[in-house]
Protein backbone atom coordinates (compact mmCIF):
# COMPACT_ATOMS: atom_id res chain seq x y z
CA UNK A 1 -50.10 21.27 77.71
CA UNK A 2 -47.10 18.67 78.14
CA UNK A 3 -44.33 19.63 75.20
CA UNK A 4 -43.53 17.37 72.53
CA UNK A 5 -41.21 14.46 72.80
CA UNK A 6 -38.62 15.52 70.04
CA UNK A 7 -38.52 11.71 69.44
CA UNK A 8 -42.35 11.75 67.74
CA UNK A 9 -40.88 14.70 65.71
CA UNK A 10 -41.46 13.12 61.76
CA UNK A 11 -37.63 12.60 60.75
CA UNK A 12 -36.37 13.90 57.31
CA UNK A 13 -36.06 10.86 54.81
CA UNK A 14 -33.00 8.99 55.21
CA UNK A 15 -30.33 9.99 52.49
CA UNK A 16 -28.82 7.11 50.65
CA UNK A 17 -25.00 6.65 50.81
CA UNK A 18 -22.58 8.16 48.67
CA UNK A 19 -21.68 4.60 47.44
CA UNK A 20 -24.86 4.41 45.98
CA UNK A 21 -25.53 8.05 44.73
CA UNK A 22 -22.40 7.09 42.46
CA UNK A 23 -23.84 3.96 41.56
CA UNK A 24 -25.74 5.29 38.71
CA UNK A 25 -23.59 7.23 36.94
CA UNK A 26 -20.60 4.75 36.99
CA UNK A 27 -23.06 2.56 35.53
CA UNK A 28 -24.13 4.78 32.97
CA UNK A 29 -20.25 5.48 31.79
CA UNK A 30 -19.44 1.80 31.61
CA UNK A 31 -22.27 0.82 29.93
CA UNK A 32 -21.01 3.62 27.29
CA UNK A 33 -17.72 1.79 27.53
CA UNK A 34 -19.10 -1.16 26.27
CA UNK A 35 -20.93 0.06 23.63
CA UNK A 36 -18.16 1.67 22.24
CA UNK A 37 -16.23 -1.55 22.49
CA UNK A 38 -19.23 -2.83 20.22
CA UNK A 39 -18.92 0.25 18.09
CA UNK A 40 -15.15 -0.47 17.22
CA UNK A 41 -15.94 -4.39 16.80
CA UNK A 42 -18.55 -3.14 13.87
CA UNK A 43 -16.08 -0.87 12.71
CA UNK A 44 -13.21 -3.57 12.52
CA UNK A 45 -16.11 -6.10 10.68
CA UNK A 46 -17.28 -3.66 8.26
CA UNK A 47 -13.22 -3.06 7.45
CA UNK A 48 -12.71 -6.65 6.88
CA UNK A 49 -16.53 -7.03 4.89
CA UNK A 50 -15.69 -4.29 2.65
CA UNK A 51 -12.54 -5.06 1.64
CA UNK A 52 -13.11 -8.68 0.92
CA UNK A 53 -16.36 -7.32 -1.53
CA UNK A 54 -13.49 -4.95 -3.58
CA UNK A 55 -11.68 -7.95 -3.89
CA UNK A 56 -14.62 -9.37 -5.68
CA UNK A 57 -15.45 -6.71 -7.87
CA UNK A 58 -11.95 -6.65 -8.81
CA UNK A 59 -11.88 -10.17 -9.94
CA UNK A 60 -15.07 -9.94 -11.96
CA UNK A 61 -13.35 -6.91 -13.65
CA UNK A 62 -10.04 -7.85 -13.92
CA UNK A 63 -9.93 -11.82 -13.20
CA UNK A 64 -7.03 -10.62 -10.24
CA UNK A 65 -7.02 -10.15 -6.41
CA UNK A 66 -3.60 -9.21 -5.77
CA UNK A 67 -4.10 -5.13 -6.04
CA UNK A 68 -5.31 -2.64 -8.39
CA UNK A 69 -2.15 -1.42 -9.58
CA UNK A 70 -1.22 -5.03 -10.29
CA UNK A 71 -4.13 -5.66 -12.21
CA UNK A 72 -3.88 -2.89 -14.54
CA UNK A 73 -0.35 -3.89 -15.16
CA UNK A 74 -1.46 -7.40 -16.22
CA UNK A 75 -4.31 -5.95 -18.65
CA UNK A 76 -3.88 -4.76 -22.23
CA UNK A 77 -4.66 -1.13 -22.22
CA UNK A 78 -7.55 -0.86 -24.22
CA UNK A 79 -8.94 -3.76 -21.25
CA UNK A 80 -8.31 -0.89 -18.47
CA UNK A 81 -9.81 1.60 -20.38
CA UNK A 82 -13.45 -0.30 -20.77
CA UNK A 83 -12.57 -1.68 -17.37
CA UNK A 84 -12.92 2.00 -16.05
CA UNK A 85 -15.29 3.22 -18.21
CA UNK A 86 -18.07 0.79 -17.20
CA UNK A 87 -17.09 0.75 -13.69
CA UNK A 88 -17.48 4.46 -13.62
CA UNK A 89 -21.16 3.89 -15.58
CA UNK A 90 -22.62 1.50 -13.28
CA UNK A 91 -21.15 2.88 -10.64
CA UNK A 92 -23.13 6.50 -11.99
CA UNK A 93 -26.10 4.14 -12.98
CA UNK A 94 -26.52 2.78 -9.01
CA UNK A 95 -25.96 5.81 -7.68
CA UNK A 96 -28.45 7.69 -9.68
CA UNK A 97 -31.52 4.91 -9.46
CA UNK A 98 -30.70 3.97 -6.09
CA UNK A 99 -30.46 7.68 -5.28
CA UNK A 100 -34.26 8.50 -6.16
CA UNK A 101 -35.01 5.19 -3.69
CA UNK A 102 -33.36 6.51 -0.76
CA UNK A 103 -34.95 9.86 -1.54
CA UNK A 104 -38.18 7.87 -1.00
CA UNK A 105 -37.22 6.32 2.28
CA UNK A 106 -38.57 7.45 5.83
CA UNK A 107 -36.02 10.52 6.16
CA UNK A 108 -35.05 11.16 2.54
CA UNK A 109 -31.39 12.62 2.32
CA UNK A 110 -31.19 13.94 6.27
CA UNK A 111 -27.92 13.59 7.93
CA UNK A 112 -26.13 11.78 5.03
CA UNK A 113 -22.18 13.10 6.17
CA UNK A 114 -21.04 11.47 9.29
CA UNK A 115 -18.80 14.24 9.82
CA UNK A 116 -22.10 16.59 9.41
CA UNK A 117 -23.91 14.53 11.97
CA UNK A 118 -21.42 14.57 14.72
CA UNK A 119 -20.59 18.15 14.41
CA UNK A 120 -24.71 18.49 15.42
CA UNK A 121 -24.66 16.03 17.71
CA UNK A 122 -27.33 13.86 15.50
CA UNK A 123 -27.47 10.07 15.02
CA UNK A 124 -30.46 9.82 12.19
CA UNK A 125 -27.82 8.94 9.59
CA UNK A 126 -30.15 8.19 6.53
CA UNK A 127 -29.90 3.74 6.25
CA UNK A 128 -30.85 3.80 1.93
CA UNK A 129 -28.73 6.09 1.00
CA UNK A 130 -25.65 4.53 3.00
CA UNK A 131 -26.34 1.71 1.11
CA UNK A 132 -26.93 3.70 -1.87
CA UNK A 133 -23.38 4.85 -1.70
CA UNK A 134 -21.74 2.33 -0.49
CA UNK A 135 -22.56 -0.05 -3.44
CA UNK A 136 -21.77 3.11 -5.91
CA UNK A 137 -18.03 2.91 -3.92
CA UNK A 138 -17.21 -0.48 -4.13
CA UNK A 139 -17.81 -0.33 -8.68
CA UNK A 140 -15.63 2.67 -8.43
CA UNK A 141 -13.26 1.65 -6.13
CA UNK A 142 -12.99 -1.79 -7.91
CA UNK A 143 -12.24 -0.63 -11.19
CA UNK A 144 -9.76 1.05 -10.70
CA UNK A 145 -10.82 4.76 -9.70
CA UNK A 146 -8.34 6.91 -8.42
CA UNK A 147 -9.77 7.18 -4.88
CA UNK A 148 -9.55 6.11 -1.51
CA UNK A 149 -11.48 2.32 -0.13
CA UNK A 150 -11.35 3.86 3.47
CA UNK A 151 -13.31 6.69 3.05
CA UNK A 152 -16.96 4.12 2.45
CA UNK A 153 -15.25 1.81 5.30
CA UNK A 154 -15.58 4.50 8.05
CA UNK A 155 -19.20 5.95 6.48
CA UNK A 156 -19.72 1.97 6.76
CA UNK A 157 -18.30 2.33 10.45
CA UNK A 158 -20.29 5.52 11.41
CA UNK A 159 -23.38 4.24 9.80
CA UNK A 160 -23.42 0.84 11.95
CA UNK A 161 -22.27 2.99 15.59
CA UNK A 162 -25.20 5.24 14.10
CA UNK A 163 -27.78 2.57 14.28
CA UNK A 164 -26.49 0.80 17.32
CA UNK A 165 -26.91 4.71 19.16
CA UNK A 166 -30.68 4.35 18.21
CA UNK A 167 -31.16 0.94 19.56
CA UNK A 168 -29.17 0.26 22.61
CA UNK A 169 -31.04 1.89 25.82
CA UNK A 170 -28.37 4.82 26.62
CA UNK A 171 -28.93 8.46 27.65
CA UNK A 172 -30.16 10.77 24.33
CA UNK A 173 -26.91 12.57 25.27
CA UNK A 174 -24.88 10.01 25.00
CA UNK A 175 -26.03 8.51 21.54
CA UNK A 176 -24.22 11.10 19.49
CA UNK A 177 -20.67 9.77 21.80
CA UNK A 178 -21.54 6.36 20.30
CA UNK A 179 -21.74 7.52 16.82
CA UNK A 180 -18.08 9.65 16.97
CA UNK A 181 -16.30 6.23 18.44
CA UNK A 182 -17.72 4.28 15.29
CA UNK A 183 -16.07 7.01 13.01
CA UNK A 184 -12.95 7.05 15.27
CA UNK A 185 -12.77 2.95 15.13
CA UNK A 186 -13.57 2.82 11.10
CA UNK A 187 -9.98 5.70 10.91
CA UNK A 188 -8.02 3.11 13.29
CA UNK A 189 -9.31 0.01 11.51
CA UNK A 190 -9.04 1.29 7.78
CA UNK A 191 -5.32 2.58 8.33
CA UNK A 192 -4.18 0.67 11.41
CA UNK A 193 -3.72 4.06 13.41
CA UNK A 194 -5.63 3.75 16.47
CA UNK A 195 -4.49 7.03 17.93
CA UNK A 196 -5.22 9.03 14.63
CA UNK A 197 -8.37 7.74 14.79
CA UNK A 198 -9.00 9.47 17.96
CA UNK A 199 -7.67 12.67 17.13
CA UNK A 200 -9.57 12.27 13.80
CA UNK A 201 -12.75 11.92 15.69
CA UNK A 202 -11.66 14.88 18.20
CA UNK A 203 -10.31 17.37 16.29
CA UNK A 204 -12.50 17.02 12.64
CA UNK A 205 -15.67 15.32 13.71
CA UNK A 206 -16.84 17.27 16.95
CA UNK A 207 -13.94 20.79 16.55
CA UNK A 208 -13.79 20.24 20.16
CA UNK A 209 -12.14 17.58 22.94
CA UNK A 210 -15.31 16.86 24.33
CA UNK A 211 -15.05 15.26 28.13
CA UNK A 212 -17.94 12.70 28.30
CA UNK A 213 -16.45 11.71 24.18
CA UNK A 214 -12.73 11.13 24.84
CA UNK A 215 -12.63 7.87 27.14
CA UNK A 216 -15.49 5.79 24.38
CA UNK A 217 -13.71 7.19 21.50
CA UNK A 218 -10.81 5.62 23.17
CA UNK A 219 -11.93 2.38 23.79
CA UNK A 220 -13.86 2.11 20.17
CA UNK A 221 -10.53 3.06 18.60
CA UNK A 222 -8.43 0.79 20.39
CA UNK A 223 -10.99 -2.07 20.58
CA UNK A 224 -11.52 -1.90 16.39
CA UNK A 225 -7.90 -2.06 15.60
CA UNK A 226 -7.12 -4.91 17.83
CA UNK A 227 -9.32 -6.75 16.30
CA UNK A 228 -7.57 -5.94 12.66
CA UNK A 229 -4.40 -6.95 14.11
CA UNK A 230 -5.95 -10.33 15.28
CA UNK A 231 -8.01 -10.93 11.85
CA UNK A 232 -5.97 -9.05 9.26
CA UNK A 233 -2.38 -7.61 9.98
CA UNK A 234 -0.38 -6.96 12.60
CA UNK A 235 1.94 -4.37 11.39
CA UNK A 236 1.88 -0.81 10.26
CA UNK A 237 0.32 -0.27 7.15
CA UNK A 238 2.94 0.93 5.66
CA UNK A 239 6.29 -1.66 6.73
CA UNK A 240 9.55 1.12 6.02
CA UNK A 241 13.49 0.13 7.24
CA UNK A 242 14.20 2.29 10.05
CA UNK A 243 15.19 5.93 8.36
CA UNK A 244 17.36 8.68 9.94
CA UNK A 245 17.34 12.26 9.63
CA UNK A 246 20.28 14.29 9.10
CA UNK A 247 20.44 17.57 11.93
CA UNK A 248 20.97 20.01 8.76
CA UNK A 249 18.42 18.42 6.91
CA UNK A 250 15.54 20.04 9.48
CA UNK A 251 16.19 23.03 7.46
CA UNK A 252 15.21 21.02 4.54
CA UNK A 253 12.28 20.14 5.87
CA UNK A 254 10.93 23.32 6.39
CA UNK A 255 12.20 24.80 2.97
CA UNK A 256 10.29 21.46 1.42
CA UNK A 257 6.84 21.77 3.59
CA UNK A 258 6.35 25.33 1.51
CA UNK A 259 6.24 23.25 -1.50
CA UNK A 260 3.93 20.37 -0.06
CA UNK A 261 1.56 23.09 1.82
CA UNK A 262 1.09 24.58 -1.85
CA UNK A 263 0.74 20.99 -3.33
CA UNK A 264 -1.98 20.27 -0.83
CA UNK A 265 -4.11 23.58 -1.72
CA UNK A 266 -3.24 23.02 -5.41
CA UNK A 267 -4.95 19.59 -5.05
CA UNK A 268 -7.72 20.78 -2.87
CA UNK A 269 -8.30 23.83 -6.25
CA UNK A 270 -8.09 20.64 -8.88
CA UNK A 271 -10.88 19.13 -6.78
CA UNK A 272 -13.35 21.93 -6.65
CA UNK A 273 -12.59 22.99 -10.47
CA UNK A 274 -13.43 19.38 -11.66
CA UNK A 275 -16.64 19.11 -9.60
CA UNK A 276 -17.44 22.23 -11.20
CA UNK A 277 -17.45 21.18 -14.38
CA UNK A 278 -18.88 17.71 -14.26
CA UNK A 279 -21.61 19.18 -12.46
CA UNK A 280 -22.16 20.31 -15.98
CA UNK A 281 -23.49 16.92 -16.90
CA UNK A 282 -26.60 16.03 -15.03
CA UNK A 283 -26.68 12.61 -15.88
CA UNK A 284 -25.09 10.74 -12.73
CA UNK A 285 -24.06 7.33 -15.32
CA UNK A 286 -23.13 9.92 -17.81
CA UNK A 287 -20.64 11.69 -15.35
CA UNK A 288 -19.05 8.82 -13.79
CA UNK A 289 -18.90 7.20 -16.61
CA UNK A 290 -16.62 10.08 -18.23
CA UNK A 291 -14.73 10.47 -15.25
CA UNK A 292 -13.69 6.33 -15.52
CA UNK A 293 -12.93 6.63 -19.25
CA UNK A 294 -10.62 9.61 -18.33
CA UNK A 295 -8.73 8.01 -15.70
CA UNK A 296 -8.88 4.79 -17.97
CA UNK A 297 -7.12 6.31 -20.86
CA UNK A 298 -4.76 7.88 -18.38
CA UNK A 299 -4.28 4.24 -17.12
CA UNK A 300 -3.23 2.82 -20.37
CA UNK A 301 -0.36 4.82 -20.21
CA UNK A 302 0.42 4.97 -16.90
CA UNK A 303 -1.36 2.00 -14.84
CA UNK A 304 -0.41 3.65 -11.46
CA UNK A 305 -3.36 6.09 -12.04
CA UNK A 306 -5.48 3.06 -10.62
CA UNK A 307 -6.34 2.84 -7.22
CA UNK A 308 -6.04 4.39 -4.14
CA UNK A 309 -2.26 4.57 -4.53
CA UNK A 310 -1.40 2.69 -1.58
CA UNK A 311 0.76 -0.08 -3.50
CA UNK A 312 2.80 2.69 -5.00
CA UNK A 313 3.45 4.57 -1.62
CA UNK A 314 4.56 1.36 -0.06
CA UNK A 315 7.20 0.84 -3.17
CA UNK A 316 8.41 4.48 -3.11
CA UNK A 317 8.82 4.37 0.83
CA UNK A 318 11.10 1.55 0.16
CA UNK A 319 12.88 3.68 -2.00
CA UNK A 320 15.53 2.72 -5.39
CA UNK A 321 13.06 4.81 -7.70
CA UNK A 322 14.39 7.36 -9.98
CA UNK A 323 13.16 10.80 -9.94
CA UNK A 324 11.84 11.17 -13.01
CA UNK A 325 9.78 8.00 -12.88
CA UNK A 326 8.03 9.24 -9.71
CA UNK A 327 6.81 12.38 -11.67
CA UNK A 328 5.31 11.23 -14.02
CA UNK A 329 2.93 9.02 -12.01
CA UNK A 330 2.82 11.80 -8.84
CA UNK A 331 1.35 14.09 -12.16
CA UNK A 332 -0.70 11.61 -13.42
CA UNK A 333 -2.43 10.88 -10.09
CA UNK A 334 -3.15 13.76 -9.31
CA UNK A 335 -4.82 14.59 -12.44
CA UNK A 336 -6.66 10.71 -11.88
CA UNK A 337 -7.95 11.64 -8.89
CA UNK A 338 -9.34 15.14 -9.49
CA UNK A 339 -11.24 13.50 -12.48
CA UNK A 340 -12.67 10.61 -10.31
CA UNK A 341 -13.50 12.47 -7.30
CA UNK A 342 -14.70 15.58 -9.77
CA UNK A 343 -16.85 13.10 -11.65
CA UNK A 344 -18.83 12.32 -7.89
CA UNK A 345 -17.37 8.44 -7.72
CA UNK A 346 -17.51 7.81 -3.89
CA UNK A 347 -14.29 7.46 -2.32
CA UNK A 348 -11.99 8.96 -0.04
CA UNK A 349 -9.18 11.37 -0.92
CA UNK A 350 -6.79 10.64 2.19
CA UNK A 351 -4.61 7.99 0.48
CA UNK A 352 -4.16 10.00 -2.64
CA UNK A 353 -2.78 12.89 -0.28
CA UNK A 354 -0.57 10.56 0.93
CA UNK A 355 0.51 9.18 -2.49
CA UNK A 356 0.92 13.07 -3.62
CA UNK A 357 3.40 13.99 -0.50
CA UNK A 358 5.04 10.80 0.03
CA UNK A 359 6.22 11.12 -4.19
CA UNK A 360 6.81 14.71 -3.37
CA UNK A 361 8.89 14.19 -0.82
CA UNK A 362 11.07 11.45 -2.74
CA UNK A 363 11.53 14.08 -5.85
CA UNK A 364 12.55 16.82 -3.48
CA UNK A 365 15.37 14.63 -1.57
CA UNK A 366 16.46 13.40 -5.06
CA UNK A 367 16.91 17.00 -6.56
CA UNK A 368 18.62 18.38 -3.42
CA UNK A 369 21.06 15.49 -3.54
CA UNK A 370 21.93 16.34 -7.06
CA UNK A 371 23.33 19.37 -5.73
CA UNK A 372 23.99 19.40 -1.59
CA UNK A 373 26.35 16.92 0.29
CA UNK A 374 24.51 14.00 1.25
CA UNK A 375 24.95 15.13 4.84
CA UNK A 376 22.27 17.91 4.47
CA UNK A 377 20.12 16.09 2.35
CA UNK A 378 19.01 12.87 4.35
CA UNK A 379 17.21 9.78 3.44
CA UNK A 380 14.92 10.55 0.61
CA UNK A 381 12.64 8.18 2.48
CA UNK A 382 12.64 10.51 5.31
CA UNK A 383 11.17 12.71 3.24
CA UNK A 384 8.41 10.97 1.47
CA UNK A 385 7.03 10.51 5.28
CA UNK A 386 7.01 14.20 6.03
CA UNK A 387 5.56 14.88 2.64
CA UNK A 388 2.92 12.64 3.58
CA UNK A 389 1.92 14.05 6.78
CA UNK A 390 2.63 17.93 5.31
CA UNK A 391 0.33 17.42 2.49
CA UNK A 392 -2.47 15.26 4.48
CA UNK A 393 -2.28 18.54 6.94
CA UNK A 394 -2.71 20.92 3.64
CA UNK A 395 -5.62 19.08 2.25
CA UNK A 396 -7.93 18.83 5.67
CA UNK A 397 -6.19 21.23 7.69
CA UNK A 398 -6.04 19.12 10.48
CA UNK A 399 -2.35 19.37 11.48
CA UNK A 400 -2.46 16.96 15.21
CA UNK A 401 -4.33 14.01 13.33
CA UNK A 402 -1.82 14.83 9.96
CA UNK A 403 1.06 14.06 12.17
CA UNK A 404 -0.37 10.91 14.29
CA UNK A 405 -1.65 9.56 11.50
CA UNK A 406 1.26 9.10 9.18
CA UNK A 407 3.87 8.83 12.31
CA UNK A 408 1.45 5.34 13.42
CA UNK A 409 1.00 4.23 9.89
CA UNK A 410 5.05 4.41 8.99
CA UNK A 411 6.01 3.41 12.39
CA UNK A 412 8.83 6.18 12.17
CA UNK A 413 8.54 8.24 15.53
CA UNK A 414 11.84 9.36 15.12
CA UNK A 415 11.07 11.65 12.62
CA UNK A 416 8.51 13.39 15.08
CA UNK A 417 10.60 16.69 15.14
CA UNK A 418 10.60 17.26 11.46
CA UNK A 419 6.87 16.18 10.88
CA UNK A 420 6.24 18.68 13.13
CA UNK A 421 8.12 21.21 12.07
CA UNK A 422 6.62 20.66 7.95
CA UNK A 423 3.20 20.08 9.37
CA UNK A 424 2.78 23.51 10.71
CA UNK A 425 4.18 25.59 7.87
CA UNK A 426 1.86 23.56 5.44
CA UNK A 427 -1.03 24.06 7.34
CA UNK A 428 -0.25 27.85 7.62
CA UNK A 429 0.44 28.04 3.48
CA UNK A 430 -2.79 26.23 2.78
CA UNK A 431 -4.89 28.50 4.77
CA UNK A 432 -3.72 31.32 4.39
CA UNK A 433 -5.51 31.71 0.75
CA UNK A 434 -8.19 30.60 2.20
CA UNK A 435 -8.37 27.02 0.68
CA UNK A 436 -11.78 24.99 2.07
CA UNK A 437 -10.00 21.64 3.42
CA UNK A 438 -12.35 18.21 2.88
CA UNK A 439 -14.03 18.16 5.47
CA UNK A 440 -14.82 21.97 6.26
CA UNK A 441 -13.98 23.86 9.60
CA UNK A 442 -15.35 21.85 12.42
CA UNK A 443 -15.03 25.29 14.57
CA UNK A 444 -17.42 27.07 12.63
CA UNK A 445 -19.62 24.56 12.37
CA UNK A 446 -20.51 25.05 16.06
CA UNK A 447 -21.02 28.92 16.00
């Protein structure tokens, strides 16, 4: 029997090259790319979208555009008072009725928290009650409650990268990825920080730098706050003269970032006592309604209470404010925004941190200069900026994003050192009595 001719041997199938192998997944990770350069155009949009709507509310309130704080100033105070008062009751009113609608919808109240979401890797953010809460914010916000517009700007954000994950053809994997750059876009585009947004998304949404996350998250970021710069500013968000700081005065620092870590938990106590008791009420329009007449009679004495705060952190970063002054309406906002966040108004709490460490940090300077040579002491702006950062670190224990954050919004990287430096002793006096930040620990949410 002749052998066999090894050349009618069957041959193994013919392996494609390694070109092509790679093929797929390169096309897989930039067609991620470019969704996340979608999901930071949305972001970017819904930025722009939701502030021009405040503006309107504000104008049907007030009859003014120019800024909350300017408003109030221009109103009698009895005017801010109602002005408050039925802001806060519609804005209770909308949230309650359209509540019990979005509890109808198709997945009820599943997945509302973007930060929630993204720590479980979910997309199925519920569409009603975004809406829901997102109307409730902008009768809040535009009346003058002592809260933060960018909070509802990056659930806006989320919410849109959210739906885009469930309709664009991507790997289930990879939809969650899609999701985190829309909440990392809506922190660059709201406070012109690209880079905080990242770190943001990194270090509070997912607790973890996760590989096949970072390069989107990236691009989102980056993509979503070019496109502010293009359609709505160019520069920081806060524009400060160029401020110095003293080599004696980095003991200062850390002597003053004991006082803004315990300002940061003391805010984060105020919050959770005045939840507690307007939970009280069960009537949402009764308890938002409360909470704006509260913060409207505080507002008729001091009109500072309205808003986010940002107009007033921009005026004491420029500095020329007496001491005194700055107390009173650091006290007064404070107690505005525990009662307008206590009362359930939707709205972020970021930019009243800010407004609570940068007036901190102004008060502190000014009493150390009444009694140290000006050579230890500084530029009391110099210190407003580190109280900003130490206190945004005490409040959401999130020291890396703290100190990007307010070093990208100030444009003041020299003071990197002494950010630092208060950063990490504030975040290590607001934990250590065990003080829950605002958005939880993202660590523990993944054991």
């Amino acid at each position: 029997m002749p052998l066999p001719d090894p050349t009618d041997a069957p041959r193994a199938p013919r392996q494609p090259a390694r070109s092509l192998r790679l093929l797929g997944p390169v096309a897989r990770t930039l067609q991620l790319w470019l969704w996340a350069a979608v999901a930071g155009a949305l972001a970017a949009a819904a930025t722009v979208v939701f502030r021009g709507l405040i503006q309107g509310v504000e104008h049907l309130a007030t009859g003014h555009t120019g800024g909350l704080v300017e408003a109030a100033r221009s109103l009698q105070p009895w005017h801010r008072v109602l002005v408050c008062a039925v802001g806060g009751l519609l804005a209770g009113v909308v949230l309650d009725r359209g509540g019990r609608w979005a509890a109808a919808g198709p997945r009820g109240d599943a997945h509302l928290d973007y930060i929630d979401a993204a720590r479980e890797g979910r997309v199925d953010l519920n569409d009603r009650t975004t809406l829901v809460r997102s109307a409730s914010a902008l009768l809040s916000v535009g009346t003058g409650a002592s809260i933060g517009r960018e909070g509802p700007m990056v659930q806006l954000a989320a919410w849109l990268a959210a739906r885009l994950a469930r309709t664009v053809p991507v790997a289930p994997e990879l939809r969650s990825a899609i999701m985190v750059c829309g909440i990392a876009a809506g922190i660059g585009s709201a406070y012109h920080a690209p880079v905080a947004g990242v770190v943001f998304a990194l270090e509070l949404a997912l607790g973890f730098f996760a590989r096949h996350a970072v390069a989107p998250v990236l691009i989102a970021s980056g993509t979503a706050s070019a496109l502010i710069q293009v359609l709505v500013d160019p520069k920081p968000l806060y524009e400060v003269p160029a401020v110095a700081m003293q080599p004696a005065s980095l003991g200062m620092a850390l002597v003053g970032a004991v006082l803004f870590g315990a300002l940061g938990w003391t805010l984060l106590q105020l919050l959770e006592r005045s939840r507690l008791l307007f939970s009280r009420l069960r009537s949402l329009p009764v308890r938002l309604g409360l909470g704006g007449l509260l913060v409207g009679l505080l507002s008729a004495f001091v009109p500072e209470a309205w808003g986010n705060g940002y107009s007033v952190v921009s005026s004491v970063l420029q500095g020329g404010h007496v001491w005194q002054w700055i107390v009173v309406v650091m006290l007064t906002k404070v107690l505005a925004t525990a009662l307008s966040s206590g009362s359930g108004a939707i709205g972020g709490v970021f930019t009243p941190s800010l407004f609570v460490g940068a007036t901190a940090g102004s008060v502190l300077a000014q009493l150390a200069a009444l009694a140290l040579p000006a050579a230890w002491v500084g530029d009391p702006r110099a210190f407003a900026i580190i109280g900003m950062a130490a206190v945004l670190t005490a409040v959401t224990h999130a020291p890396l994003m703290a100190i990007v954050m307010v070093l990208e919004m100030t444009d003041q990287f020299q003071l990197t050192v002494p950010v630092m430096l208060a950063c990490a002793v504030a975040y290590a006096i607001s934990t250590q009595f065990g003080a829950r930040p605002l958005y939880g620990n993202p660590i523990e949410a993944h054991r």
